[in-house]
N, C-alpha and C. Protein backbone atom coordinates (compact mmCIF):
# COMPACT_ATOMS: atom_id res chain seq x y z
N UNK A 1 179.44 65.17 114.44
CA UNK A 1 179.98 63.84 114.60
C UNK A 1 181.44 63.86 114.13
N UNK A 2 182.34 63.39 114.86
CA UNK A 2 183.46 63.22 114.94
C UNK A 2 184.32 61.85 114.91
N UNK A 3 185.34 62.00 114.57
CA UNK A 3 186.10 60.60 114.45
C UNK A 3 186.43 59.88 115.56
N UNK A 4 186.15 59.14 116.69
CA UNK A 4 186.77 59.07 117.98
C UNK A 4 188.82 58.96 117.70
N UNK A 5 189.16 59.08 119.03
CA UNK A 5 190.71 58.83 118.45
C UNK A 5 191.36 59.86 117.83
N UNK A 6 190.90 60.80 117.20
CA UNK A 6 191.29 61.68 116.27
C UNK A 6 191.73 62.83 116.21
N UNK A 7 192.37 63.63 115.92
CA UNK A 7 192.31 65.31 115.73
C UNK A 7 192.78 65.42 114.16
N UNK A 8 192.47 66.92 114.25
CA UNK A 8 193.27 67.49 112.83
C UNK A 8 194.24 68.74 113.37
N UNK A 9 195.71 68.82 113.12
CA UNK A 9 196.15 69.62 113.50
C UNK A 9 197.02 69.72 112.65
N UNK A 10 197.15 71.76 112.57
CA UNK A 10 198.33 72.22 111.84
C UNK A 10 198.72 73.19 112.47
N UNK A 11 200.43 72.67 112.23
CA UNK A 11 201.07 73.97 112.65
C UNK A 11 201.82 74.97 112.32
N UNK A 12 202.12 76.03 112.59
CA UNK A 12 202.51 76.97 112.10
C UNK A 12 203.22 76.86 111.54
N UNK A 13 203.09 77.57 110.30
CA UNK A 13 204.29 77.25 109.12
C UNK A 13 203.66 76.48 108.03
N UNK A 14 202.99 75.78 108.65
CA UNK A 14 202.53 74.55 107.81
C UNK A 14 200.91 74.87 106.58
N UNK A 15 201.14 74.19 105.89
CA UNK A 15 199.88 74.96 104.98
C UNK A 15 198.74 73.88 104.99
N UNK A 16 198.33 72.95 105.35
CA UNK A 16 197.46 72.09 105.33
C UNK A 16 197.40 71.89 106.86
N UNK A 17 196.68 71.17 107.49
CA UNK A 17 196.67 70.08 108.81
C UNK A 17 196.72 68.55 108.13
N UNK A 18 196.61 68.02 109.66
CA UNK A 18 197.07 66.69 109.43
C UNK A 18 196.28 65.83 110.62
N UNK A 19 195.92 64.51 110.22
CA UNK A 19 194.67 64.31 110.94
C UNK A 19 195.97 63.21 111.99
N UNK A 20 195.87 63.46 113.07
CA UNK A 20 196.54 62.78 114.27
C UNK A 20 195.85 61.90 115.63
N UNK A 21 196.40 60.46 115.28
CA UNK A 21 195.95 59.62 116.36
C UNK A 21 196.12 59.96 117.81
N UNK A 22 195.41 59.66 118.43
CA UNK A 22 195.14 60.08 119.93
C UNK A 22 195.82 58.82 120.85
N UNK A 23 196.24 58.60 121.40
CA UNK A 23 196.86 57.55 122.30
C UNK A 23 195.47 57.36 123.03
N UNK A 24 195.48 55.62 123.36
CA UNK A 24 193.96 55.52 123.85
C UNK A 24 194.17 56.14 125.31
N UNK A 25 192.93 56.02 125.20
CA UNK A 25 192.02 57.12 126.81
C UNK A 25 192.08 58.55 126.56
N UNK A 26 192.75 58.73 125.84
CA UNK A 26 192.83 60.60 125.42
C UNK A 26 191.33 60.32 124.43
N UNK A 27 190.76 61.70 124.99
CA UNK A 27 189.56 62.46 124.50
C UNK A 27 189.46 63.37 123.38
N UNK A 28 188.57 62.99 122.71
CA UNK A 28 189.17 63.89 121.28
C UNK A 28 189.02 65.83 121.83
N UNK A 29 187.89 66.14 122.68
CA UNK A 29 188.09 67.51 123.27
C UNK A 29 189.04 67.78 123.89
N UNK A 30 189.48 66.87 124.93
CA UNK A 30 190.57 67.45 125.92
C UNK A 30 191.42 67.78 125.22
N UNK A 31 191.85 66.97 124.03
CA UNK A 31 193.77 66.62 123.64
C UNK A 31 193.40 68.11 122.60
N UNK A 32 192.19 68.40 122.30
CA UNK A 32 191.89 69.45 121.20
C UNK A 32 192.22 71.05 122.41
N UNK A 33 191.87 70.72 123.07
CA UNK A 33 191.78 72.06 124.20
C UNK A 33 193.65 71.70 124.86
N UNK A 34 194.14 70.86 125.01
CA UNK A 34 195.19 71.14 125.20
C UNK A 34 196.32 71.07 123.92
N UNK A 35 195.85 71.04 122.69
CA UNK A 35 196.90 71.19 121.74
C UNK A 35 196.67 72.72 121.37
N UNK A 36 195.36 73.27 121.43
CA UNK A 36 195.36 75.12 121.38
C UNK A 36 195.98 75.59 122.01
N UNK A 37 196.59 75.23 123.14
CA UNK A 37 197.40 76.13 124.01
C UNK A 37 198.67 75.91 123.50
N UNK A 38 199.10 75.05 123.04
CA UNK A 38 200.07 75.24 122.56
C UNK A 38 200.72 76.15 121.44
N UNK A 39 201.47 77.17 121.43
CA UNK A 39 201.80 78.10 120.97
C UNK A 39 202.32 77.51 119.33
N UNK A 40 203.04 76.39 119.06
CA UNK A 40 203.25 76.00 117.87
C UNK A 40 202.16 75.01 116.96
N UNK A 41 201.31 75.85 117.37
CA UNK A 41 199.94 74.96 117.08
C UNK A 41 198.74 76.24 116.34
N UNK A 42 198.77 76.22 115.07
CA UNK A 42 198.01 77.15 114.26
C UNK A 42 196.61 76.18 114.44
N UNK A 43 195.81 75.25 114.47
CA UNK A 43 194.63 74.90 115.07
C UNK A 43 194.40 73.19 115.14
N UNK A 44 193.89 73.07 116.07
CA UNK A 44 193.41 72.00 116.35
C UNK A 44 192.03 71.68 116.34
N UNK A 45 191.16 70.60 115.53
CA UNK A 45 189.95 70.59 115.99
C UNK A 45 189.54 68.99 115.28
N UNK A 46 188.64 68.82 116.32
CA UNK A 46 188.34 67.67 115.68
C UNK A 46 188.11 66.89 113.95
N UNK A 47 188.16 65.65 114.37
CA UNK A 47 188.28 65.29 112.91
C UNK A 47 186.90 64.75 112.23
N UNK A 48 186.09 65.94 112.17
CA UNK A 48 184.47 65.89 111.82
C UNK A 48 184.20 65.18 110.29
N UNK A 49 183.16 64.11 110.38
CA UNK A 49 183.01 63.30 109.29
C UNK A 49 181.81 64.05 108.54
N UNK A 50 182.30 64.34 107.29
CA UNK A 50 181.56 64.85 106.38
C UNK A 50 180.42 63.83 105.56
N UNK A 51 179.58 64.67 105.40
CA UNK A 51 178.01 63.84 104.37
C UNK A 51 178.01 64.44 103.61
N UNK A 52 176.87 64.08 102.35
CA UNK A 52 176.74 64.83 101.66
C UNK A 52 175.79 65.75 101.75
N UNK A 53 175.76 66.68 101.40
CA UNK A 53 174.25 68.34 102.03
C UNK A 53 172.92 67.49 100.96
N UNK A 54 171.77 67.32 101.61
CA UNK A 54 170.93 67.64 101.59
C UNK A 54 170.43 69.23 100.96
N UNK A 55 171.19 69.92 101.81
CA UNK A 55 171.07 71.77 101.01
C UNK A 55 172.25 72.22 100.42
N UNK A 56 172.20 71.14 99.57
CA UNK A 56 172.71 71.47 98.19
C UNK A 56 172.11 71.72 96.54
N UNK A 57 171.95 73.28 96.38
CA UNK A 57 170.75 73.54 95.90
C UNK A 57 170.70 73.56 94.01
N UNK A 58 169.38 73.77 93.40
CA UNK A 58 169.50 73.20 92.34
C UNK A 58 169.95 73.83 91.20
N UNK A 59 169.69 75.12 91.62
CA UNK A 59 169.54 76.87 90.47
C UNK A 59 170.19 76.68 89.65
N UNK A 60 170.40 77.03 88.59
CA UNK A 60 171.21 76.82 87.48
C UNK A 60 172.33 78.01 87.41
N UNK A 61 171.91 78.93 88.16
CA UNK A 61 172.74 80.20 87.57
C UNK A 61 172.42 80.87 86.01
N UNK A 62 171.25 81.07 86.10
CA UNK A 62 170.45 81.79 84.56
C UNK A 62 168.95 82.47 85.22
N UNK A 63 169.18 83.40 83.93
CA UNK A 63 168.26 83.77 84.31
C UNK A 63 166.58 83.64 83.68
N UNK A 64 165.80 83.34 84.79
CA UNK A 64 164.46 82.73 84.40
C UNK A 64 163.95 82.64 83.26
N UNK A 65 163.75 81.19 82.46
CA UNK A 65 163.07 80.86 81.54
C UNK A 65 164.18 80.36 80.30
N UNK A 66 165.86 80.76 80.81
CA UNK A 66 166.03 80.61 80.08
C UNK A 66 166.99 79.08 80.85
N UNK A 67 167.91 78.39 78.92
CA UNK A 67 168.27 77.29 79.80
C UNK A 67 169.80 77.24 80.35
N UNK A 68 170.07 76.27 81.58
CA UNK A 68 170.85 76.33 82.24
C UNK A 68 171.25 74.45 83.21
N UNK A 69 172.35 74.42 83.58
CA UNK A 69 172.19 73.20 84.20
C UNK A 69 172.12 73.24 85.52
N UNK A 70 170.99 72.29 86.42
CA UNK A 70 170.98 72.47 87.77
C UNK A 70 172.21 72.51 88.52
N UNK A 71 172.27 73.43 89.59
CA UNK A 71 173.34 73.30 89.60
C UNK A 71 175.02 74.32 89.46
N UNK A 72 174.22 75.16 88.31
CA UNK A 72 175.20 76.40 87.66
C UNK A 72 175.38 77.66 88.32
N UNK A 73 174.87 77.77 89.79
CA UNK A 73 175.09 78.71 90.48
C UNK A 73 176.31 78.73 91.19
N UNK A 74 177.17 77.56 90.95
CA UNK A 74 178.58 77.60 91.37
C UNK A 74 179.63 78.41 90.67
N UNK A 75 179.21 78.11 89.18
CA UNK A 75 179.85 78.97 88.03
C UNK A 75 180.18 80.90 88.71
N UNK A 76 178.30 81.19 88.85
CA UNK A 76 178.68 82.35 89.47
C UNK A 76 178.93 82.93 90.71
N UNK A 77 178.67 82.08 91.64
CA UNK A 77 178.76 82.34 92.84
C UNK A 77 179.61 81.56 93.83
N UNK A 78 180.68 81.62 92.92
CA UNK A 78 182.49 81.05 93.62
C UNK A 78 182.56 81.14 94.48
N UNK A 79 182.42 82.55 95.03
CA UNK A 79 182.64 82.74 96.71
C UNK A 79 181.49 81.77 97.56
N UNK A 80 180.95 81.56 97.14
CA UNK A 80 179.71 80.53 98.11
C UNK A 80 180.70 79.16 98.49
N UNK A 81 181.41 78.91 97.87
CA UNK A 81 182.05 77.14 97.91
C UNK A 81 183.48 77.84 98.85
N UNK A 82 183.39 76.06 99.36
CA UNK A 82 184.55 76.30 100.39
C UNK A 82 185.82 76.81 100.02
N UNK A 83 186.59 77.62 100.99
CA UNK A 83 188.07 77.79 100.24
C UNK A 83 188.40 76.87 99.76
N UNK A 84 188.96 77.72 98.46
CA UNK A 84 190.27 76.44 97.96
C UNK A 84 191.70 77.23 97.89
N UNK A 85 192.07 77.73 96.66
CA UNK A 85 192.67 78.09 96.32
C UNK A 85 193.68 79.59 97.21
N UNK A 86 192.52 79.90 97.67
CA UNK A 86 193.35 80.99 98.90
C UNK A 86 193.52 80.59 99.81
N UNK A 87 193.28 79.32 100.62
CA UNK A 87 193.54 78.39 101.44
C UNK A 87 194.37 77.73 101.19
N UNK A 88 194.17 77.16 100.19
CA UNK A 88 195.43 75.37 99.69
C UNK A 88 196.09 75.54 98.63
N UNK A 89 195.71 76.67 97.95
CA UNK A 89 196.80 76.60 96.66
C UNK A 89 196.28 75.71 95.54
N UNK A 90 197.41 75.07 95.13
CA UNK A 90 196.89 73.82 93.99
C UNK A 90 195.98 72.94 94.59
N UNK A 91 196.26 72.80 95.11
CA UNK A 91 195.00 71.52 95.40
C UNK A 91 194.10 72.18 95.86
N UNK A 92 193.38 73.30 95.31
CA UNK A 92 191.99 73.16 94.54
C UNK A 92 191.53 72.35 93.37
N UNK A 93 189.93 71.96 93.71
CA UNK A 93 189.19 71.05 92.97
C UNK A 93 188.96 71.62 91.37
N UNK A 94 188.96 72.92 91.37
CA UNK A 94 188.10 73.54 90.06
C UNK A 94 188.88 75.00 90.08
N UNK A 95 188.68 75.44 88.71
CA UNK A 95 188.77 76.97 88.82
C UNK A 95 188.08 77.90 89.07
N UNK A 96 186.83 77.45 89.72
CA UNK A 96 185.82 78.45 90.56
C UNK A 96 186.51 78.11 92.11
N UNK A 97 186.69 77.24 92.62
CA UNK A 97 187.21 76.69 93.95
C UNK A 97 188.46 77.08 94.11
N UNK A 98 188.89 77.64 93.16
CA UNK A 98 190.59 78.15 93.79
C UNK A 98 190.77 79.56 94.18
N UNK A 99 189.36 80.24 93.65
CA UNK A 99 189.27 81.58 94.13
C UNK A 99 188.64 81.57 95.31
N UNK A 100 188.04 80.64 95.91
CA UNK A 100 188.25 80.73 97.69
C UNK A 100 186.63 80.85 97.40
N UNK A 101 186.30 80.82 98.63
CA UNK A 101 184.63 81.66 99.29
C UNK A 101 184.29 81.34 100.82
N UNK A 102 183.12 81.39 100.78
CA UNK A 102 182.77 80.91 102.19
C UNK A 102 182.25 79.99 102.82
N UNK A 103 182.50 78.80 102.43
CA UNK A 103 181.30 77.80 102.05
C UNK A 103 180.24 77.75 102.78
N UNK A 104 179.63 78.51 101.99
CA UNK A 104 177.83 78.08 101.63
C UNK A 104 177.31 76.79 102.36
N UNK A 105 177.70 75.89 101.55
CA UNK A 105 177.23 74.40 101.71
C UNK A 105 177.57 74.04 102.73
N UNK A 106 178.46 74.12 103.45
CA UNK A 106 178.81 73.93 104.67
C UNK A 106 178.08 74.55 105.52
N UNK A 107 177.64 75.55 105.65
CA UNK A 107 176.50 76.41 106.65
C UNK A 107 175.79 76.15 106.48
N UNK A 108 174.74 76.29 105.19
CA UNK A 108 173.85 75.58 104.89
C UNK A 108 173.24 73.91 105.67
N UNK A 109 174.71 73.28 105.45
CA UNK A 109 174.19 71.98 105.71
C UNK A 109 173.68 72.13 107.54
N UNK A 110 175.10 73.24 108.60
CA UNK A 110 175.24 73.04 109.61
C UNK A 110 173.95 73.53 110.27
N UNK A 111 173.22 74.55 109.27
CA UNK A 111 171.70 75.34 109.58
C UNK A 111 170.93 73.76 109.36
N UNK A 112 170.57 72.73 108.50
CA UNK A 112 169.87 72.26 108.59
C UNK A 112 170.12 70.86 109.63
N UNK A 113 171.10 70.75 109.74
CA UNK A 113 171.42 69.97 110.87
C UNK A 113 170.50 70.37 112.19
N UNK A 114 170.61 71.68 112.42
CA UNK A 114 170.03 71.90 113.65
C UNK A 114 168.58 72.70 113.17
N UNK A 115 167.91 72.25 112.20
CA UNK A 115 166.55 72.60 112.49
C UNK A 115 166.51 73.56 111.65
N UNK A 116 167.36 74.40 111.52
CA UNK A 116 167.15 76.15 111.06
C UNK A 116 167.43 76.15 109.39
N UNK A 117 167.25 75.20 108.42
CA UNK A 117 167.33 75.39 107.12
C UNK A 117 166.91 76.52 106.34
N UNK A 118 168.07 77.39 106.04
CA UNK A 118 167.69 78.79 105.89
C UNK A 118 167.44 79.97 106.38
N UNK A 119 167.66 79.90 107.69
CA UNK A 119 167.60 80.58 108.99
C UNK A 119 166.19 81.14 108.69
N UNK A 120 164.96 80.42 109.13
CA UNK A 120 164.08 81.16 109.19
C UNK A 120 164.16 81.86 110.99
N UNK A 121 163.49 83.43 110.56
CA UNK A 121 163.48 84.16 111.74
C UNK A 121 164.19 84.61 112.27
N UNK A 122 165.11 85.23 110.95
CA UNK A 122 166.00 86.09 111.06
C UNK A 122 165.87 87.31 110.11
N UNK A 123 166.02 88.12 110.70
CA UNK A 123 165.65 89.45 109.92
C UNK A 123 166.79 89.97 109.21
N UNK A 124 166.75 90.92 108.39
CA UNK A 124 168.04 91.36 107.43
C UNK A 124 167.74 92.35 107.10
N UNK A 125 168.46 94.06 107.67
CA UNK A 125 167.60 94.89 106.67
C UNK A 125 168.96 95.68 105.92
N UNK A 126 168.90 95.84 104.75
CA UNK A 126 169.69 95.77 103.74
C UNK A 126 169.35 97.59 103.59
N UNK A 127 170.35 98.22 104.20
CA UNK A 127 170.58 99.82 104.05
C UNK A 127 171.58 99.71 102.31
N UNK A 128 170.71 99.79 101.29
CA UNK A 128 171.72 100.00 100.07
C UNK A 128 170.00 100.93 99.21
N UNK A 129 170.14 100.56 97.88
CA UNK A 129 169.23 101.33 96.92
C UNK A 129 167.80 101.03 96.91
N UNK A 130 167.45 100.04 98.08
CA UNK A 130 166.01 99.73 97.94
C UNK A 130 166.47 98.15 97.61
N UNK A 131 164.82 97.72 97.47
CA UNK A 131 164.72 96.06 97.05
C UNK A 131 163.95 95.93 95.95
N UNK A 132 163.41 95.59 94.76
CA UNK A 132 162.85 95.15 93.96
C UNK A 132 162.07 94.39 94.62
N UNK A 133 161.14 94.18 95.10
CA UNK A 133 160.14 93.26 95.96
C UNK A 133 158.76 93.50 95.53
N UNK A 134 158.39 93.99 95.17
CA UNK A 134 157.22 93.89 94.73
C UNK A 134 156.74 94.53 93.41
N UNK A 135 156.27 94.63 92.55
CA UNK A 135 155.81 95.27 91.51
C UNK A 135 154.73 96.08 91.41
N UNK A 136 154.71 97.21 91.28
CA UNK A 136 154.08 98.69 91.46
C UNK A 136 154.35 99.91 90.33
N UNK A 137 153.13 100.28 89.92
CA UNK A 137 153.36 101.22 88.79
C UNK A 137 153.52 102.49 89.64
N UNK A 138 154.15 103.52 89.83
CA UNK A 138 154.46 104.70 90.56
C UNK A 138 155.11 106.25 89.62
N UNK A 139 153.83 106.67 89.14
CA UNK A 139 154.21 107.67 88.04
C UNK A 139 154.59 107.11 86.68
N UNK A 140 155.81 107.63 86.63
CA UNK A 140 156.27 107.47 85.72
C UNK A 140 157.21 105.79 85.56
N UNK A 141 157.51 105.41 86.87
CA UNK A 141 158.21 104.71 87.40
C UNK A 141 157.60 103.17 87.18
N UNK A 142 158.05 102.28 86.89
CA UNK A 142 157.26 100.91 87.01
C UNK A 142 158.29 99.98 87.75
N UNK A 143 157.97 99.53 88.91
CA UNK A 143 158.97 98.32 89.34
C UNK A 143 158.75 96.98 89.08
N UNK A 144 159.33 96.18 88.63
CA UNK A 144 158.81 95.12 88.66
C UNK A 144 159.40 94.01 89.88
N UNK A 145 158.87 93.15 90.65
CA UNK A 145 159.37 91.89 91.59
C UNK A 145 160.61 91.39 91.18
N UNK A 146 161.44 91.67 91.84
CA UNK A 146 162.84 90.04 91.50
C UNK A 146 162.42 88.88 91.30
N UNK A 147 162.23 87.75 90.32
CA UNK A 147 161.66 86.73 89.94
C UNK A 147 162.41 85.61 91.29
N UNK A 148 163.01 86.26 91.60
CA UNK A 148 163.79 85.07 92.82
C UNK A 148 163.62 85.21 94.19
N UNK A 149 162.79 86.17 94.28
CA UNK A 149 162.14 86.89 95.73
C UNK A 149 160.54 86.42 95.82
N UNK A 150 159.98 85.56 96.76
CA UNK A 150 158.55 85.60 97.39
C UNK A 150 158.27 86.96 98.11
N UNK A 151 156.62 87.04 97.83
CA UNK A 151 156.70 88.29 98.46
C UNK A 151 156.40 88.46 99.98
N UNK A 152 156.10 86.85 100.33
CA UNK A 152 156.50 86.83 101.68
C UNK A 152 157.62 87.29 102.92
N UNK A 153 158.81 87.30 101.71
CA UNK A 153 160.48 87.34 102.34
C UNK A 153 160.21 88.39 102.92
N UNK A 154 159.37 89.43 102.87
CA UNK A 154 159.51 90.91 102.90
C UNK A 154 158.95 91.53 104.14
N UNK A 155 159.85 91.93 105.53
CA UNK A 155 159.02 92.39 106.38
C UNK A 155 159.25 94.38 106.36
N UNK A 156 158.18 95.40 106.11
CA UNK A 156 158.12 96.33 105.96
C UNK A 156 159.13 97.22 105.46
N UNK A 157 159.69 98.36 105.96
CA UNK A 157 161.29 98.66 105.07
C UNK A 157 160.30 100.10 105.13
N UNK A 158 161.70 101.06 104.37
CA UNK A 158 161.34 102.91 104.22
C UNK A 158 162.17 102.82 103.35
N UNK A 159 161.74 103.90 102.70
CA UNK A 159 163.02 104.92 101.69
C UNK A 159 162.91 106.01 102.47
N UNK A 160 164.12 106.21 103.32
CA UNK A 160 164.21 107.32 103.51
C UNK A 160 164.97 108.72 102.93
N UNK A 161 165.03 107.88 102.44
CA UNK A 161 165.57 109.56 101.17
C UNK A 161 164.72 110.31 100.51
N UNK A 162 163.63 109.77 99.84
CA UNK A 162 162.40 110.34 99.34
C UNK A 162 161.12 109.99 100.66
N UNK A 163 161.61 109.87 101.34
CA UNK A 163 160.32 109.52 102.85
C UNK A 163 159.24 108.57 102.43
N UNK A 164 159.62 107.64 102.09
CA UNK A 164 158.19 106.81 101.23
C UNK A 164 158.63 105.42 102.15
N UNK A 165 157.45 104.87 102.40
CA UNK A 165 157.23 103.68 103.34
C UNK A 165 157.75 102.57 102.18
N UNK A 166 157.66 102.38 101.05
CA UNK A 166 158.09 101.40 100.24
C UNK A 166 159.32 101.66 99.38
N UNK A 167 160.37 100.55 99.95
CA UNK A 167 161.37 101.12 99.70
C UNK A 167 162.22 100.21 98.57
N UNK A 168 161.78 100.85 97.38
CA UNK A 168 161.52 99.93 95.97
C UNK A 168 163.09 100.48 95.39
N UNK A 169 163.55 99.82 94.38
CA UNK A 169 164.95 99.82 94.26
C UNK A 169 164.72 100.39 92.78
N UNK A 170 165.05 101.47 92.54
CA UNK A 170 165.76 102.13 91.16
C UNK A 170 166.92 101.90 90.45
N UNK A 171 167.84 101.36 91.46
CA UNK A 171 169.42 101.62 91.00
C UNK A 171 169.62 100.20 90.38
N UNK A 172 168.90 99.13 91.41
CA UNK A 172 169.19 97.38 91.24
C UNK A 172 170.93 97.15 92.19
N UNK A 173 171.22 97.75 93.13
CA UNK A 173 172.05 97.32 93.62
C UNK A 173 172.05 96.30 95.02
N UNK A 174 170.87 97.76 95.60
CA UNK A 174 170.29 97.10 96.10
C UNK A 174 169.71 95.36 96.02
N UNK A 175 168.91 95.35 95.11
CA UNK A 175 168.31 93.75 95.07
C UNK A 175 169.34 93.21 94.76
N UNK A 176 170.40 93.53 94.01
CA UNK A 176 171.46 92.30 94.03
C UNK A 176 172.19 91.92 95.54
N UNK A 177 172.34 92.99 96.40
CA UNK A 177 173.01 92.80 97.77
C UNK A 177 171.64 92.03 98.58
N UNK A 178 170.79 92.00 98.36
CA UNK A 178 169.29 91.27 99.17
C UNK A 178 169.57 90.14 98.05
N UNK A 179 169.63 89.40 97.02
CA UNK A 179 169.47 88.44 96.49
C UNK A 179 171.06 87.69 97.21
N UNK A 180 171.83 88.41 97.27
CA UNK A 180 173.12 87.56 98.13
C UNK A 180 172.81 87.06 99.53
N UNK A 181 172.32 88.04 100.08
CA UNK A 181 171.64 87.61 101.39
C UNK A 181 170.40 86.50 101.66
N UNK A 182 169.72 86.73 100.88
CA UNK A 182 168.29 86.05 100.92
C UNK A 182 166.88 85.96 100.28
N UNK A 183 168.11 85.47 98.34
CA UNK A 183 167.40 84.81 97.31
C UNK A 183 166.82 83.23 97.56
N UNK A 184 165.26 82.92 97.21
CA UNK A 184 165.23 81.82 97.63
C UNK A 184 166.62 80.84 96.86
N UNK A 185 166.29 79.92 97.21
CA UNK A 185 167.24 78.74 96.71
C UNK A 185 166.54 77.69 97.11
N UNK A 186 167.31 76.61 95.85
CA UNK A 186 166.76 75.34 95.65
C UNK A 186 165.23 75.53 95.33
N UNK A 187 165.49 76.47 94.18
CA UNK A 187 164.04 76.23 93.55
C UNK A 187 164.34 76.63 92.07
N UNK A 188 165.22 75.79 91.53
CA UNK A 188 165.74 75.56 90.35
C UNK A 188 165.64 77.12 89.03
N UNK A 189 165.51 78.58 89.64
CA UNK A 189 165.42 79.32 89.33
C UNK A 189 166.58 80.56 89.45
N UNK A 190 167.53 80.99 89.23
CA UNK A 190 168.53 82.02 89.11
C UNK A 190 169.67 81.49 90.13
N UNK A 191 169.98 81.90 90.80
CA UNK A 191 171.11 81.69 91.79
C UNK A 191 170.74 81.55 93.07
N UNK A 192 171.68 81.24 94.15
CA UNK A 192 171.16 80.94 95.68
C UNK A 192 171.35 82.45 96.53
N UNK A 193 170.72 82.69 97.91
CA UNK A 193 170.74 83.58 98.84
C UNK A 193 171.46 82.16 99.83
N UNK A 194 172.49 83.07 100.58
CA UNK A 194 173.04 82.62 102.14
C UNK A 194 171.88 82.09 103.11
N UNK A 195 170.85 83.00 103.32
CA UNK A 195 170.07 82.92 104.23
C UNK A 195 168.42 82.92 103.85
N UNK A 196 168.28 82.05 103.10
CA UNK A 196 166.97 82.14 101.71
C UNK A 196 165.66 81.99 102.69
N UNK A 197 166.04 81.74 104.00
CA UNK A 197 164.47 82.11 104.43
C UNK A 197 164.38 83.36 105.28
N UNK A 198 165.57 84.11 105.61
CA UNK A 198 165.09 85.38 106.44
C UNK A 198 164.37 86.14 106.03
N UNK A 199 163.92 87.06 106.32
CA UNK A 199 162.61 88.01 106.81
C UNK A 199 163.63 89.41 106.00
N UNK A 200 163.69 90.10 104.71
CA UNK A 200 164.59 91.18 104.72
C UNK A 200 163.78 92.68 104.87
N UNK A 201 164.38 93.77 104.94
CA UNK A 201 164.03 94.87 105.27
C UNK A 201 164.44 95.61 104.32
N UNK A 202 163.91 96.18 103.26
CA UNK A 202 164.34 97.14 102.03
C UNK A 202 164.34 98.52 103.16
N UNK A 203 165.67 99.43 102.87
CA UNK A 203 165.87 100.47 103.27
C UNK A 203 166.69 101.48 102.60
């Protein structure tokens, strides 16, 4: 949903955009498709009205059991929130927001807009040290589950380095690169995953 009347455009050189009236009968697509062609024109796009997310999640950013405020996964996971600061400079909101990211919340919200909250039915298979996914005594070896992983998330996986069908994580680098990808979230427990309902693949 968009502003009728409207665009946002910036141009080159320029470090922000600027939201610009449309002369009536102009279309907010057309005047958007003919201000891209224009060469002194770094982007044009509509002037989309923001809500607040719904999947905006609760985690505290701690780790289980201990205490934390809902919420505190911003603290560590800066890059999740929209640019700021590598985008706009000062006018960033916070000093987690001026180191930039990708916003999260913004995808998030645009996944649940259309149905897909969390992208279920999407697969992920994470070639790093294995996953912590399940807990298994193995020799000498004991793994225990990532407290932030269902053991549903998990569709099959190999170690192929030692040829073993379960491909359990020793190093923990692994599960930290699968907990970026697709730690649950919004279940008031450690930090958020991008994609907290895909399907991942320990490899």
């Amino acid at each position: 949903m968009f502003v009728p009347g409207e665009v946002v455009v910036r141009l080159e050189g320029q470090r922000v955009g600027r939201a610009l009236k449309l002369p009536a009968g102009v279309g907010v697509r057309d005047a958007t498709r003919a201000l891209r062609r224009n060469p002194r024109v770094a982007y044009a796009v509509p002037n989309y009205v923001a809500t607040a997310s719904a999947a905006l999640p609760n985690d505290p950013g701690t780790a289980p059991g201990t205490a934390g405020q809902p919420g505190g996964w911003v603290k560590k996971q800066w890059n999740f929130l929209p640019c700021g600061g590598l985008c706009y400079g000062p006018a960033a909101k916070s000093q987690f927001e001026s180191l930039g990211g990708i916003d999260a919340i913004g995808a998030w919200q645009n996944l649940a807009d259309a149905g897909r909250r969390g992208a279920p039915g999407v697969r992920v298979a994470v070639l790093d040290t294995g996953i912590a996914y399940r807990s298994l005594q193995s020799g000498r070896t004991r793994f225990r589950r990532s407290p932030d992983f269902a053991a549903e998330q998990f569709a099959g996986g190999h170690d192929f380095v030692r040829n073993d069908p379960i491909g359990l994580d020793e190093n923990g680098h692994g599960t930290h690169v699968a907990g970026t990808i697709g730690e649950r979230t919004g279940n008031g427990v450690g930090v958020t995953g991008l994609a907290y309902r895909a399907k991942l693949l320990p490899v």
